[in-house]
Protein backbone atom coordinates (compact mmCIF):
# COMPACT_ATOMS: atom_id res chain seq x y z
CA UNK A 1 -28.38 4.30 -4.69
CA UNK A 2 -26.40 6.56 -2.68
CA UNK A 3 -24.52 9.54 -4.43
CA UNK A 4 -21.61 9.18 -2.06
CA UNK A 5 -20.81 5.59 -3.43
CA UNK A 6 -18.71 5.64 -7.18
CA UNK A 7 -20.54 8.58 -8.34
CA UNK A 8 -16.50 10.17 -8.74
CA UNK A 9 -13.34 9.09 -9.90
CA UNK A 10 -12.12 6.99 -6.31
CA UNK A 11 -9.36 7.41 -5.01
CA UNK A 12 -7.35 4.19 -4.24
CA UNK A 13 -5.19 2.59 -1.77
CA UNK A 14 -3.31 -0.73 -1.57
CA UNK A 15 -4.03 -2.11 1.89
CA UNK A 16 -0.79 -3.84 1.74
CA UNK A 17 1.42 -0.63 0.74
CA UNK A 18 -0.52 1.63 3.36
CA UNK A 19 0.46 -0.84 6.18
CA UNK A 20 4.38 -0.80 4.95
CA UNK A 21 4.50 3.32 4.15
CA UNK A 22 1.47 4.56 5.96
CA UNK A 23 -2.23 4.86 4.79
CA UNK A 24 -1.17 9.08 3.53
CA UNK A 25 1.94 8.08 1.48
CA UNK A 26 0.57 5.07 -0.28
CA UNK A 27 -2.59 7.08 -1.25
CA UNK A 28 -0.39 9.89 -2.14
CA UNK A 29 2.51 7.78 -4.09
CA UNK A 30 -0.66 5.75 -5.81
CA UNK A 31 -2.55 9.31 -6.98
CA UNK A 32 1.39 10.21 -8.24
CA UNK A 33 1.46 6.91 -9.89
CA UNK A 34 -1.82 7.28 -11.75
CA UNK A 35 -0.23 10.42 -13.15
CA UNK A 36 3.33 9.42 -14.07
CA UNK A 37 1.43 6.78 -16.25
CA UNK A 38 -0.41 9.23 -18.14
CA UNK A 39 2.76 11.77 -18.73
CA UNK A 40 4.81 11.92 -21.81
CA UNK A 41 7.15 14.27 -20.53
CA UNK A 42 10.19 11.69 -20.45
CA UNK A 43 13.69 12.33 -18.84
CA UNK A 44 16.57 10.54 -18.46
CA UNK A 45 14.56 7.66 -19.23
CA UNK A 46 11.89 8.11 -16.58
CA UNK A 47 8.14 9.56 -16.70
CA UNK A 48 7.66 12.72 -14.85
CA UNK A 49 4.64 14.65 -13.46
CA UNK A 50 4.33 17.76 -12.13
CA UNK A 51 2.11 19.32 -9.95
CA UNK A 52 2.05 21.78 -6.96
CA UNK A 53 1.03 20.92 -3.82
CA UNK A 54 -2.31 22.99 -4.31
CA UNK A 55 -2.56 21.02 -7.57
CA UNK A 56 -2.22 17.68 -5.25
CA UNK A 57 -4.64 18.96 -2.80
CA UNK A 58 -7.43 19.54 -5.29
CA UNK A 59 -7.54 16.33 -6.11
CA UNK A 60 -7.09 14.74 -2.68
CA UNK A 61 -9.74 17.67 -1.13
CA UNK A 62 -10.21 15.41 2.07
CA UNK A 63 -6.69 16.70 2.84
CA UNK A 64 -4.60 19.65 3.97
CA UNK A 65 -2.24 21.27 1.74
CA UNK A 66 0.67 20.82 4.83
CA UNK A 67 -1.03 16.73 5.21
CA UNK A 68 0.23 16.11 1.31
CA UNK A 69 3.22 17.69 1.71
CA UNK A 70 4.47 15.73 4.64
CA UNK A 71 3.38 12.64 2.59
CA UNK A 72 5.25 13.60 -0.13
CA UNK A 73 8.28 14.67 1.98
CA UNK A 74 8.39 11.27 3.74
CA UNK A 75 8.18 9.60 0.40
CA UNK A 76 11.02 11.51 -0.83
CA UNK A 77 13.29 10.75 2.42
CA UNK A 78 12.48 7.03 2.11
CA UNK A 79 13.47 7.04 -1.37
CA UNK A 80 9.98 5.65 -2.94
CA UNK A 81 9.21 9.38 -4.99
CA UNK A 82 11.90 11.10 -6.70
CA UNK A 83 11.60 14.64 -7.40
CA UNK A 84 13.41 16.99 -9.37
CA UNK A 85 12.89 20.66 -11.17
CA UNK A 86 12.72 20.32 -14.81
CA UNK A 87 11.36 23.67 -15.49
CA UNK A 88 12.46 25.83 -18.38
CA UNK A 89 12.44 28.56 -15.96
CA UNK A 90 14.81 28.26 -12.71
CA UNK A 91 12.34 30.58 -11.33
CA UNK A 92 9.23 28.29 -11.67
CA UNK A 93 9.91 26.08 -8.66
CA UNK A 94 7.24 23.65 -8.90
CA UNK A 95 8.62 20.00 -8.42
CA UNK A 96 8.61 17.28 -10.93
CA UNK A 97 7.92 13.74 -9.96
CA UNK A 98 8.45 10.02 -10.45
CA UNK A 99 8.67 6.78 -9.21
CA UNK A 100 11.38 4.64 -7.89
CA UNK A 101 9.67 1.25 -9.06
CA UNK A 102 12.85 -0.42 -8.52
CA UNK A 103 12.90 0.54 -4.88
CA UNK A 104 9.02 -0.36 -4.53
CA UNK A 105 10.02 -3.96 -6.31
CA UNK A 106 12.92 -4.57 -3.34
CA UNK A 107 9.91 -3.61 -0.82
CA UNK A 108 7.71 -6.01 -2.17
CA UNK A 109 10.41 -8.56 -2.77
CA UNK A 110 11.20 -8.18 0.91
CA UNK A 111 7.57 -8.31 1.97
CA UNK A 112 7.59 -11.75 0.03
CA UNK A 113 10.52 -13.20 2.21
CA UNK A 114 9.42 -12.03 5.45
CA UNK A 115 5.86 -13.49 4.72
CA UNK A 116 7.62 -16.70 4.02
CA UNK A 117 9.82 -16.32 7.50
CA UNK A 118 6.60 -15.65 9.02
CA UNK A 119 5.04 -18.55 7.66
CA UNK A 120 8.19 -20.92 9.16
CA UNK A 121 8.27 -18.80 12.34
CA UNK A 122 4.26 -18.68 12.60
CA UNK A 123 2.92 -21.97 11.37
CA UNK A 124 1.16 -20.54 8.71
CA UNK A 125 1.21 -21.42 4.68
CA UNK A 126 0.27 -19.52 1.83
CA UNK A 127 -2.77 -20.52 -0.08
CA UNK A 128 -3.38 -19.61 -2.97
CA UNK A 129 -1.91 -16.31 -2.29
CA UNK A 130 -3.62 -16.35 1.12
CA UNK A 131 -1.61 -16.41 4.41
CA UNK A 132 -3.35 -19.30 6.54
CA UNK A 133 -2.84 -20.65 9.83
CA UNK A 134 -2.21 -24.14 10.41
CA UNK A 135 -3.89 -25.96 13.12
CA UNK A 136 -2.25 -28.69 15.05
CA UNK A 137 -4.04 -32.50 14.55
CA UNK A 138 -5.57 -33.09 17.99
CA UNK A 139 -5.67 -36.89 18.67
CA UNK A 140 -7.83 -37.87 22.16
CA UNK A 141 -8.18 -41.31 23.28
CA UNK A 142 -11.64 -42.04 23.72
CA UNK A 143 -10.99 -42.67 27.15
CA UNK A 144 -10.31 -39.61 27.88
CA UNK A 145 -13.56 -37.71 26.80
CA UNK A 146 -16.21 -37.17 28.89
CA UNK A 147 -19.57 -38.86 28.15
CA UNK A 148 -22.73 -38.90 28.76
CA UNK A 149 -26.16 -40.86 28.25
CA UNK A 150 -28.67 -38.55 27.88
CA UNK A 151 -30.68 -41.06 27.77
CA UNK A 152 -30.43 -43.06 30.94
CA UNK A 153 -32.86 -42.26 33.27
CA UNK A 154 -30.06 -41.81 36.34
């Protein structure tokens, strides 16, 4: 086996969320996410993590310090990852973050209606949870295909 397959913790992206936020933010808001999950540091009724953006690029190695923080910044701006400084010390600016799962449900909600539109729009049904195209019944009248004996001796 090769060492470079699941010999380390993987990193992990949603196909789905990488096509609606970008393949950098949705690996970056799901690395944030694994993290928020494990914190018990708890305000205002949210989980918070924090990290600097060295701390962010250790773990994501493949990328530039300035490549995470642009992630991060556009996450911010579309309103997907809060951030605030919870710091005893207003001198310690390192940022503190969380989710905004509510604003992730209303993107997935409204991923759910537009693949519905689509389907309408497209011809295509869901299956199972599986977009699918449906083809159009093609009725011929026999007269009208071609045919040949192969076997006549013309």
């Amino acid at each position: 086996m090769s060492r470079l397959l699941v010999n380390e913790i993987p990193v992990m992206v949603i196909p789905s969320l990488a096509m609606k936020l970008g393949l950098n933010e949705a690996v970056v808001l799901q690395q944030i996410h694994f993290w928020v999950e494990a914190s018990l540091h708890v305000v205002e009724g949210r989980k918070w993590v924090n990290k600097t953006y060295r701390e962010w690029q250790r773990q994501l190695p493949f990328w530039s310090e300035s490549t995470i923080k642009r992630a991060i910044r556009s996450l911010e701006s579309q309103g997907y990852l809060l951030s605030a400084n919870w710091n005893r010390l207003k001198l310690d600016k390192t940022k503190w973050y969380t989710i905004d799962y509510e604003r992730l449900k209303d993107l997935e909600q409204n991923e759910a209606e537009m693949s519905q539109d689509q389907c309408k729009q497209l011809e295509w049904k869901v299956v199972d949870g599986v977009m699918v195209e449906v083809l159009p019944e093609i009725h011929m009248d026999e007269k009208e295909v071609p045919f040949f004996d192969i076997d006549s001796k013309n």
